[in-house]
C-alpha atoms as a PDB file:
ATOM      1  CA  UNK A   1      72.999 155.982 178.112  1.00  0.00           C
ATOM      2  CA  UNK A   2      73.041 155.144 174.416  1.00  0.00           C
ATOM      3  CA  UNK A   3      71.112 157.660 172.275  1.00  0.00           C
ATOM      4  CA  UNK A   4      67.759 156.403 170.963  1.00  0.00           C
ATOM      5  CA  UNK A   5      68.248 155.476 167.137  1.00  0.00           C
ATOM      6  CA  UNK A   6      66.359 157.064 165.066  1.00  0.00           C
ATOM      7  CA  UNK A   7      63.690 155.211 162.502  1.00  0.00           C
ATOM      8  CA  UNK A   8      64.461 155.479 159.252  1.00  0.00           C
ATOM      9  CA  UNK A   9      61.876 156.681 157.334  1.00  0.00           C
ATOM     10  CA  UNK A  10      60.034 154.291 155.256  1.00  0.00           C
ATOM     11  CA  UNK A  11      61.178 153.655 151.514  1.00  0.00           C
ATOM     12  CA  UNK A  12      59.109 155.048 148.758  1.00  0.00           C
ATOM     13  CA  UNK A  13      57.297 152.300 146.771  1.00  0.00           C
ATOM     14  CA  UNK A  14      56.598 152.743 142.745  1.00  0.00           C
ATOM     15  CA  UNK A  15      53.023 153.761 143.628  1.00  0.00           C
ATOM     16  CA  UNK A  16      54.478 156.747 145.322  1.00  0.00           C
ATOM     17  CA  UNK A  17      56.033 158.208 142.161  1.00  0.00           C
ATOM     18  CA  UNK A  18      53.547 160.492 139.771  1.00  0.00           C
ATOM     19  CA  UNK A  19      53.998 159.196 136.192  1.00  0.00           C
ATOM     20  CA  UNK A  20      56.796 161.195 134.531  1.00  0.00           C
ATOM     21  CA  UNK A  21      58.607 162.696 137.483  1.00  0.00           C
ATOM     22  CA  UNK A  22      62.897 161.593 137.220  1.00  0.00           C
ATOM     23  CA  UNK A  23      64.113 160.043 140.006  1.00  0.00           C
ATOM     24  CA  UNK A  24      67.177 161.806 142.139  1.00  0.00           C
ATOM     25  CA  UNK A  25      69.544 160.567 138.977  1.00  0.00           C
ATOM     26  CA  UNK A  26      67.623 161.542 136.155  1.00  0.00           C
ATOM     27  CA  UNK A  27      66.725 157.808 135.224  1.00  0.00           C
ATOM     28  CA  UNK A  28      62.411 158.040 134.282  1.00  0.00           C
ATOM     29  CA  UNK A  29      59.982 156.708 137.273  1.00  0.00           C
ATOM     30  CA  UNK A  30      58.333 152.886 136.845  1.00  0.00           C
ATOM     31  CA  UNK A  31      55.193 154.442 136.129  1.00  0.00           C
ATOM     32  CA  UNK A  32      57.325 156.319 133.234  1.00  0.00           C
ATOM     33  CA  UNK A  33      59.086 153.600 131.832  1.00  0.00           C
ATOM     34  CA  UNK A  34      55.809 151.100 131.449  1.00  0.00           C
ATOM     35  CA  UNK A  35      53.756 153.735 129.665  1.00  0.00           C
ATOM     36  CA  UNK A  36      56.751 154.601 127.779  1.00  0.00           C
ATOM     37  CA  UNK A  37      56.998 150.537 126.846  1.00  0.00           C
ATOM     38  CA  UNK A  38      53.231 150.247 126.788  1.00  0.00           C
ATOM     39  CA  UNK A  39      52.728 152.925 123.798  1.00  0.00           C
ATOM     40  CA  UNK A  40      55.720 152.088 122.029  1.00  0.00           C
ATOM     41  CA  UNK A  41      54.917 148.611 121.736  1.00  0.00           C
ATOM     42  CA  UNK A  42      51.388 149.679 120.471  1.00  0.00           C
ATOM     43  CA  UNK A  43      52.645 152.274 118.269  1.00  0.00           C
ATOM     44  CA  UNK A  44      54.536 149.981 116.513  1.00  0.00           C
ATOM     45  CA  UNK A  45      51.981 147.137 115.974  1.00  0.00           C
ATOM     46  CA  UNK A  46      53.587 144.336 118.482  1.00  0.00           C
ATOM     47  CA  UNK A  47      49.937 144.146 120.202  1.00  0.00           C
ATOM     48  CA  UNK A  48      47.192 143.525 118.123  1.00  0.00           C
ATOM     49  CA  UNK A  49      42.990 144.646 117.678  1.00  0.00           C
ATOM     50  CA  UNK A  50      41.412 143.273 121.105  1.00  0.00           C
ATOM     51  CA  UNK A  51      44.328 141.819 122.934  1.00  0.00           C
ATOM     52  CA  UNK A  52      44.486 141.334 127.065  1.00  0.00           C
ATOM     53  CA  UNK A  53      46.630 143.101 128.818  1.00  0.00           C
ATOM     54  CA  UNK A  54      46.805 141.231 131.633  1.00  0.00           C
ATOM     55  CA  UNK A  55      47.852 142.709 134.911  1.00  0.00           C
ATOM     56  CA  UNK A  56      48.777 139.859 137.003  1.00  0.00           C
ATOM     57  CA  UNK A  57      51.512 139.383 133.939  1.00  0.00           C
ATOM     58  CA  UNK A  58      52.752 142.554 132.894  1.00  0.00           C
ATOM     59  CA  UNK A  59      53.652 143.377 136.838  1.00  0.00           C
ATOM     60  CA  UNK A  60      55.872 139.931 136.781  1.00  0.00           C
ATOM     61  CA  UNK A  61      57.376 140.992 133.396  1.00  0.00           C
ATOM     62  CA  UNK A  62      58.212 144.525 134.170  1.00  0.00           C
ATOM     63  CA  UNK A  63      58.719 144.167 138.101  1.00  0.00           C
ATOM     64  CA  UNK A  64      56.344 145.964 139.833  1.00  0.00           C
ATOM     65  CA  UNK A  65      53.308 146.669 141.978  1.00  0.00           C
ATOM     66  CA  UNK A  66      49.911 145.845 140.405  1.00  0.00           C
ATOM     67  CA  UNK A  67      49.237 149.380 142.075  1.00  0.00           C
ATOM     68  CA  UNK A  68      51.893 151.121 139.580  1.00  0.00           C
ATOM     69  CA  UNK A  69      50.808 149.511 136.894  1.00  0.00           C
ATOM     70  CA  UNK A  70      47.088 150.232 137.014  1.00  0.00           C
ATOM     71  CA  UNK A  71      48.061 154.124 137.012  1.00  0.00           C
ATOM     72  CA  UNK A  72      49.921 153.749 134.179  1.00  0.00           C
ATOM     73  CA  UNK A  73      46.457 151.926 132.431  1.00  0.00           C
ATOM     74  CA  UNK A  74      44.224 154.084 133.510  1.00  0.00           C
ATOM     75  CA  UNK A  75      46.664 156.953 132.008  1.00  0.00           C
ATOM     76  CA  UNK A  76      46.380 154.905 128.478  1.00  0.00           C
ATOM     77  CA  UNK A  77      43.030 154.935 129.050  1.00  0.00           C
ATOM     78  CA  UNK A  78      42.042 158.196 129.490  1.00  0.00           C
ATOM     79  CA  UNK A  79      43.872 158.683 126.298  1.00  0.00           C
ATOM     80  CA  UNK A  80      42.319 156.171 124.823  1.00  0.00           C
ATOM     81  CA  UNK A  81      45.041 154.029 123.706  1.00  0.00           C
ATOM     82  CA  UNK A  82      43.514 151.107 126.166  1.00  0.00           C
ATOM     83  CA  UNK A  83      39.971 150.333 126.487  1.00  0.00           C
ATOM     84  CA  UNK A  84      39.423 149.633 130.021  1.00  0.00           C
ATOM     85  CA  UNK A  85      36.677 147.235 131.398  1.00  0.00           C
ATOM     86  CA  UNK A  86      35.129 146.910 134.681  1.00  0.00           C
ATOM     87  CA  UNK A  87      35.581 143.801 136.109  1.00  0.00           C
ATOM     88  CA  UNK A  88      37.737 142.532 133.007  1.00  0.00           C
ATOM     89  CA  UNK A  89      40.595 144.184 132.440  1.00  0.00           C
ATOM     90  CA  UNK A  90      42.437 146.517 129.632  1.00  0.00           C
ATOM     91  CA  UNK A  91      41.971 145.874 126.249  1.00  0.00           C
ATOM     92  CA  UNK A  92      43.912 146.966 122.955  1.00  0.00           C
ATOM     93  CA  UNK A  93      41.193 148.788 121.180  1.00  0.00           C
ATOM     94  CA  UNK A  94      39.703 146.820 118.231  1.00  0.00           C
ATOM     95  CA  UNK A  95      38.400 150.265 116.882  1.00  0.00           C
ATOM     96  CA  UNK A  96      35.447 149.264 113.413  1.00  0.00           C
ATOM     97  CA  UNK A  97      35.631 150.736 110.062  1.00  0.00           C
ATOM     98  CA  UNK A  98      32.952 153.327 111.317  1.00  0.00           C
ATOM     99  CA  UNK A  99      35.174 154.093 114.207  1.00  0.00           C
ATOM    100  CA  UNK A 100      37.847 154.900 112.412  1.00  0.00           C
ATOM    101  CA  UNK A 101      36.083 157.176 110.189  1.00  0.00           C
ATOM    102  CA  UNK A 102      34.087 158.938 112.434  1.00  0.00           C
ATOM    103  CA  UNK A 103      37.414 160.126 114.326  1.00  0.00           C
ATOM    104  CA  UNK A 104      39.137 160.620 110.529  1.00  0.00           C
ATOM    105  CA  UNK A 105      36.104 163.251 109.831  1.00  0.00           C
ATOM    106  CA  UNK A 106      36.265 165.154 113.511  1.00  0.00           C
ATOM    107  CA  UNK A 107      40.031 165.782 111.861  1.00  0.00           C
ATOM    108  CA  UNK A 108      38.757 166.852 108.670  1.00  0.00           C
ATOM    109  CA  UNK A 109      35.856 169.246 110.182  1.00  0.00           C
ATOM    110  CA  UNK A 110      39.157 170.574 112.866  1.00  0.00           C
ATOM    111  CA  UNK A 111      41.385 170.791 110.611  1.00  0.00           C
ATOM    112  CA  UNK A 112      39.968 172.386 107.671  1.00  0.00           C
ATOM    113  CA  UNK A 113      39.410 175.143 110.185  1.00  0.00           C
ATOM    114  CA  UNK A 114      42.793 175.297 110.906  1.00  0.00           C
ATOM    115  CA  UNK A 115      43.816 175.765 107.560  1.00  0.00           C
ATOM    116  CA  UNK A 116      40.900 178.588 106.903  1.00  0.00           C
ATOM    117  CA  UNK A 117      43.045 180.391 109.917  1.00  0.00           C
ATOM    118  CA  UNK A 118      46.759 180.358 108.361  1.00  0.00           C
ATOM    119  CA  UNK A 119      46.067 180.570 105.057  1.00  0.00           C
ATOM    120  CA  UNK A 120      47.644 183.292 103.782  1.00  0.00           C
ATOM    121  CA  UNK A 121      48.685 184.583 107.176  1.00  0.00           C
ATOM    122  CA  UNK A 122      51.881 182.437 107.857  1.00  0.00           C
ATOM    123  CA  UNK A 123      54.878 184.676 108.630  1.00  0.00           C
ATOM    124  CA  UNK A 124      58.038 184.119 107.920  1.00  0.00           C
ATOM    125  CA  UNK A 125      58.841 182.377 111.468  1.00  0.00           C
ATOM    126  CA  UNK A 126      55.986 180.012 110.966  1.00  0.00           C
ATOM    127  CA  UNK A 127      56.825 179.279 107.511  1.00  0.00           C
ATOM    128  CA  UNK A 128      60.694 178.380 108.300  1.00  0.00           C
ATOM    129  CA  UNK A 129      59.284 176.396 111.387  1.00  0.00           C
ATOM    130  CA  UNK A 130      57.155 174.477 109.349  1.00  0.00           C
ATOM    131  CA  UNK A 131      59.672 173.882 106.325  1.00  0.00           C
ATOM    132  CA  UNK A 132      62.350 172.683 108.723  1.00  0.00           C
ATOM    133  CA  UNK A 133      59.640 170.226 110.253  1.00  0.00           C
ATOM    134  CA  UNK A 134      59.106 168.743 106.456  1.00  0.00           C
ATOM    135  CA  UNK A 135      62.850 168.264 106.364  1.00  0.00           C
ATOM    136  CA  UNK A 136      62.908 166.062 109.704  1.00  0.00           C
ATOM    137  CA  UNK A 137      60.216 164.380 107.921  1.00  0.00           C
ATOM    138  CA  UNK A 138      61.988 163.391 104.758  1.00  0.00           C
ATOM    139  CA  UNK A 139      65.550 162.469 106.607  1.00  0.00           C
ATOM    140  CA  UNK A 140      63.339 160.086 109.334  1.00  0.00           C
ATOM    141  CA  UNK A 141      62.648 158.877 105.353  1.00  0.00           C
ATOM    142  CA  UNK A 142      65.983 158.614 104.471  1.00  0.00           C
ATOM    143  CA  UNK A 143      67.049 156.929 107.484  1.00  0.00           C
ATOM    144  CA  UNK A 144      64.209 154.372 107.763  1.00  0.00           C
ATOM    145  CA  UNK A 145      63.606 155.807 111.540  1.00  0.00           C
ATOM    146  CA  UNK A 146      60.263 154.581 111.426  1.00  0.00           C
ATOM    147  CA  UNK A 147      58.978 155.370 115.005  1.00  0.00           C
ATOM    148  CA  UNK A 148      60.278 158.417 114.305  1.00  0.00           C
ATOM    149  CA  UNK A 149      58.972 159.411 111.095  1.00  0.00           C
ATOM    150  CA  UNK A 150      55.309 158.755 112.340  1.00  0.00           C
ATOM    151  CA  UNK A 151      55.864 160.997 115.773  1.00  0.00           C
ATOM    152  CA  UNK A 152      57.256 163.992 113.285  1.00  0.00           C
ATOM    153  CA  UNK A 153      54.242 163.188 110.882  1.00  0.00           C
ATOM    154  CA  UNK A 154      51.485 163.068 113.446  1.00  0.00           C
ATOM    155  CA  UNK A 155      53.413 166.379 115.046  1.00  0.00           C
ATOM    156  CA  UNK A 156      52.985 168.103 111.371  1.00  0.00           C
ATOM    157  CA  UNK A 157      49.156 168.800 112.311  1.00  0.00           C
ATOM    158  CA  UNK A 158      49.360 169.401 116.012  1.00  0.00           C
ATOM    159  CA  UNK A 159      52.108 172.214 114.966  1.00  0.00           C
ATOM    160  CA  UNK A 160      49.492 173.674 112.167  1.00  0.00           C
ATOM    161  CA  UNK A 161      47.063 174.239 114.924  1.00  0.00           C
ATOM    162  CA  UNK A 162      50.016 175.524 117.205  1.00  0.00           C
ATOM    163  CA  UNK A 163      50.673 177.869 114.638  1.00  0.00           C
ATOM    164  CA  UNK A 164      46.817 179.141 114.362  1.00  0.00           C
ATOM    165  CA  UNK A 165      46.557 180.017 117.842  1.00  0.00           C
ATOM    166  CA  UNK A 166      44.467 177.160 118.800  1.00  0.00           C
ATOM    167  CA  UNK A 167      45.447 176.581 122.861  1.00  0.00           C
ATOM    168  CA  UNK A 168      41.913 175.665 123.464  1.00  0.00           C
ATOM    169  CA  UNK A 169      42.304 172.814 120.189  1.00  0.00           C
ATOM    170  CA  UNK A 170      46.004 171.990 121.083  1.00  0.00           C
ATOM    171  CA  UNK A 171      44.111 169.007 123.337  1.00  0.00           C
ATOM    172  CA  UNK A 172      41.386 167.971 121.187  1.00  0.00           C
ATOM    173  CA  UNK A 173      43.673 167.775 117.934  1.00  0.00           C
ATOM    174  CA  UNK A 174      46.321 165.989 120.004  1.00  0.00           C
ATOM    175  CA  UNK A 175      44.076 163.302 121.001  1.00  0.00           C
ATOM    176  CA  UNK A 176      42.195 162.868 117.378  1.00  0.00           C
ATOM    177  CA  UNK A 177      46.175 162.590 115.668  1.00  0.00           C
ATOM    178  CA  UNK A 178      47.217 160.215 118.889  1.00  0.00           C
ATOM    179  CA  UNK A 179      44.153 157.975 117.425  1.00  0.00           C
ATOM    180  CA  UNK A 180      44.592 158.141 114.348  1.00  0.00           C
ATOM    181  CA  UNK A 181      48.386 156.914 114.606  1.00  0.00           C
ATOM    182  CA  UNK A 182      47.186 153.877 116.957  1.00  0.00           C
ATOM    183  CA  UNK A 183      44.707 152.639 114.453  1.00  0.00           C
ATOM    184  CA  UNK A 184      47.535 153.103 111.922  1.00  0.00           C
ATOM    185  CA  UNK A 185      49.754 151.158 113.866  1.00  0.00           C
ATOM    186  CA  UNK A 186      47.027 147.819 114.741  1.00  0.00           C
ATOM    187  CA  UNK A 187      46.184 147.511 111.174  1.00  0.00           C
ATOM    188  CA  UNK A 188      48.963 148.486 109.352  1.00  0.00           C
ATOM    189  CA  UNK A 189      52.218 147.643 111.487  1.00  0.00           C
ATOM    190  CA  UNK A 190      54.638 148.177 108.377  1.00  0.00           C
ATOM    191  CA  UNK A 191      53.191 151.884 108.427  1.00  0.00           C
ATOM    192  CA  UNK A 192      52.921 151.801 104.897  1.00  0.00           C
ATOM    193  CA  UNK A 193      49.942 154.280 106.110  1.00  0.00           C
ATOM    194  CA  UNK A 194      52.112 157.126 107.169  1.00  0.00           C
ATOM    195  CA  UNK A 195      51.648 160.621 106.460  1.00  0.00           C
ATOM    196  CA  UNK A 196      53.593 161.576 102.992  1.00  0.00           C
ATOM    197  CA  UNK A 197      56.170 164.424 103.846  1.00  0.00           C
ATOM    198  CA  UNK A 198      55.630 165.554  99.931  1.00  0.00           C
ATOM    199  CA  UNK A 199      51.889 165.738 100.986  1.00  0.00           C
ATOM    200  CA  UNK A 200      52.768 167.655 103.820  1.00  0.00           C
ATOM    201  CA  UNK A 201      54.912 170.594 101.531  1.00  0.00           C
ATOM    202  CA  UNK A 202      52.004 171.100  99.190  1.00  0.00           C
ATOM    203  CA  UNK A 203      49.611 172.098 102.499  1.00  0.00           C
ATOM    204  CA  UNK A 204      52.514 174.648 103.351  1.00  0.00           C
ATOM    205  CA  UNK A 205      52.997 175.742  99.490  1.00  0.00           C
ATOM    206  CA  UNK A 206      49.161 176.642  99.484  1.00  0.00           C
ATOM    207  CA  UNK A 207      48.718 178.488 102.856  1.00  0.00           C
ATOM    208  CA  UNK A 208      51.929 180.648 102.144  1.00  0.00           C
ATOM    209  CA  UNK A 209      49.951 181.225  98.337  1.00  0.00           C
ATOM    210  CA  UNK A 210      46.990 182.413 100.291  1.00  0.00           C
ATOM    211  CA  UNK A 211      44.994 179.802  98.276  1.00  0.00           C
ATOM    212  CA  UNK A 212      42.118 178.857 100.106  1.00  0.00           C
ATOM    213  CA  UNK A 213      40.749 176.584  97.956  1.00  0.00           C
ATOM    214  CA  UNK A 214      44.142 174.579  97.082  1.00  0.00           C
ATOM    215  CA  UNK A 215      44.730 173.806 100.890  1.00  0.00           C
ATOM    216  CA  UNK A 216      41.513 173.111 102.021  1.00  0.00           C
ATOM    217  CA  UNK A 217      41.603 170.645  98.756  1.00  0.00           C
ATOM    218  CA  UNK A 218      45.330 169.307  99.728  1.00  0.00           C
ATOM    219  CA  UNK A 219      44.501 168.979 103.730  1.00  0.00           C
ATOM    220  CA  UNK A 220      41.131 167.097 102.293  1.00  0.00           C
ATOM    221  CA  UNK A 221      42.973 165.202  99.880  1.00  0.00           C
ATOM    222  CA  UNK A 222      45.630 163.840 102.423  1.00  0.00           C
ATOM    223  CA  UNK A 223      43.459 162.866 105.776  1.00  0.00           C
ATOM    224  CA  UNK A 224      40.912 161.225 103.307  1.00  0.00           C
ATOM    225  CA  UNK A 225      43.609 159.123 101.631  1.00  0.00           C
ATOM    226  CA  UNK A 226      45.313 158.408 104.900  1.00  0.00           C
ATOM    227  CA  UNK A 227      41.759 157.391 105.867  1.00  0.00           C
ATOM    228  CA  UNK A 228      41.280 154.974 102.901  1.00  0.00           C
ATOM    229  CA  UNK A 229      44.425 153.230 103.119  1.00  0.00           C
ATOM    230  CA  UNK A 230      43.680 152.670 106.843  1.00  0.00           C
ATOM    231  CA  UNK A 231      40.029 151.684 106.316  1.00  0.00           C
ATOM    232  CA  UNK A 232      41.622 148.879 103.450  1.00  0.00           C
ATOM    233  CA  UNK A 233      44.195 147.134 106.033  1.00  0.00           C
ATOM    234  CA  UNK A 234      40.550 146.763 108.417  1.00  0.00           C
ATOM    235  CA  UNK A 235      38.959 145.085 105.801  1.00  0.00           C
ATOM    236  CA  UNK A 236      41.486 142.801 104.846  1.00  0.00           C
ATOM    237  CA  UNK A 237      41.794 141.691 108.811  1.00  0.00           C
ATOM    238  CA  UNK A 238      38.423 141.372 108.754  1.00  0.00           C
ATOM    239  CA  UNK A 239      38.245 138.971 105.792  1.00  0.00           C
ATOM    240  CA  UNK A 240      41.344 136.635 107.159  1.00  0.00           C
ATOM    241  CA  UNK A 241      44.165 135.520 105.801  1.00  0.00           C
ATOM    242  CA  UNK A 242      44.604 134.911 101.792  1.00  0.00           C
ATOM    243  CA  UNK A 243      45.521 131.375 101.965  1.00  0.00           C
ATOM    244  CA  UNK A 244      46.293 131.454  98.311  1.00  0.00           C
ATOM    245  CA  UNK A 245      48.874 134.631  98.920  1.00  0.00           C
ATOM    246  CA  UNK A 246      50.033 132.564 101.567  1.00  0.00           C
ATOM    247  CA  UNK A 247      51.140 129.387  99.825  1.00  0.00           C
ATOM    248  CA  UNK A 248      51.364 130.975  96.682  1.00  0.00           C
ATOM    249  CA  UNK A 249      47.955 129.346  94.918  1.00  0.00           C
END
């Protein structure tokens, strides 16, 4: 008698793989590579205040199960680079003026904090850490890496509050820089809004001084005009184009 063959057991669909987690050969799960596609194409401006993202159309264009995709939406959601809907769908966020400056003063309030806890208490590992992250700063500069330069940028505060001890504001500080880089990003795509590395060495210069006063002032000084220039690109969308700019009147 022939033996009985044996069932195979049943293939593993994208909805069975958690977001993140390599496959067998190292290549990134589906769920992996749409958020990865999802946040770099908001990160760097290609989807605009209020857009649709429509499921129906991004499972055709990246080739998988509605059910894959919606995990990876309701991850951007929960970090709030999607606004999600009932009944209608995910949304680009089409964050106001107030918005935007209601999340730019939880940073200031956090971070001033943060700077009242190093100051004058940086050793000397923090201090080369923190130098050697202004250098990858200035060559993402150099090199016109822009995706890069605003990761290391946005990085530059969530290390500060590394550096202070702060595992319980690692999360909260993460999320409020992780804003703050979308809205960069939907208003001003040629990120003429990104954090100045310069900016960044006179914070360090004044906590290794022990000056209070002078980095509270230059950690004020920098989130307020990063702020403003942001707050200036929302205004502009919101008045339309300059027709005269346009066709030179």
């Amino acid at each position: 008698m022939a033996p009985r063959s044996r069932r195979s057991p049943p293939a593993a669909t994208d909805t069975e793989t958690p977001i993140g987690t390599p496959t067998g050969d190292d290549t990134p799960s589906v769920e992996a590579r749409i958020y990865a596609s999802i946040t770099t194409a908001l990160l760097q401006g290609r989807l605009r205040p209020g857009a649709q993202l429509v499921e129906r159309d991004l499972a055709a264009a990246f080739g998988c199960t509605r059910g894959a995709l919606r995990k990876v939406l309701a991850r951007l959601g929960f970090e709030g680079k999607l606004v999600l809907e009932a009944n209608r769908g995910a949304f680009v966020p089409s964050p106001s003026e107030e918005d935007i400056r209601q999340v730019y003063r939880a940073r200031q309030i956090v971070e001033a904090g943060i700077v009242a806890a190093l100051c004058g208490s940086l050793s000397a590992a923090h201090k080369r850490r923190l130098r050697a992250h202004v250098r990858s700063e200035e060559k993402a500069l150099r090199t016109a890496a822009i995706d890069e330069s605003v990761r290391l940028a946005g990085q530059f505060h969530v290390l500060l509050t590394e550096l202070a001890g702060g595992t319980e504001l690692l999360g909260l500080v993460g999320q409020l820089v992780a804003k703050t880089e979308l809205y960069k990003a939907l208003f001003d795509p040629s990120k003429g809004s990104a954090c100045s590395a310069d900016e960044h060495a006179r914070i360090i210069d004044a906590l290794d001084a022990g000056d209070l006063a002078a980095a509270l002032t230059a950690m004020r000084e920098h989130l307020s005009e990063l702020e403003e220039r942001v707050v200036e690109q929302v205004r502009k969308s919101a008045a339309g184009e300059d027709l005269g700019a346009v066709f030179g009147l």
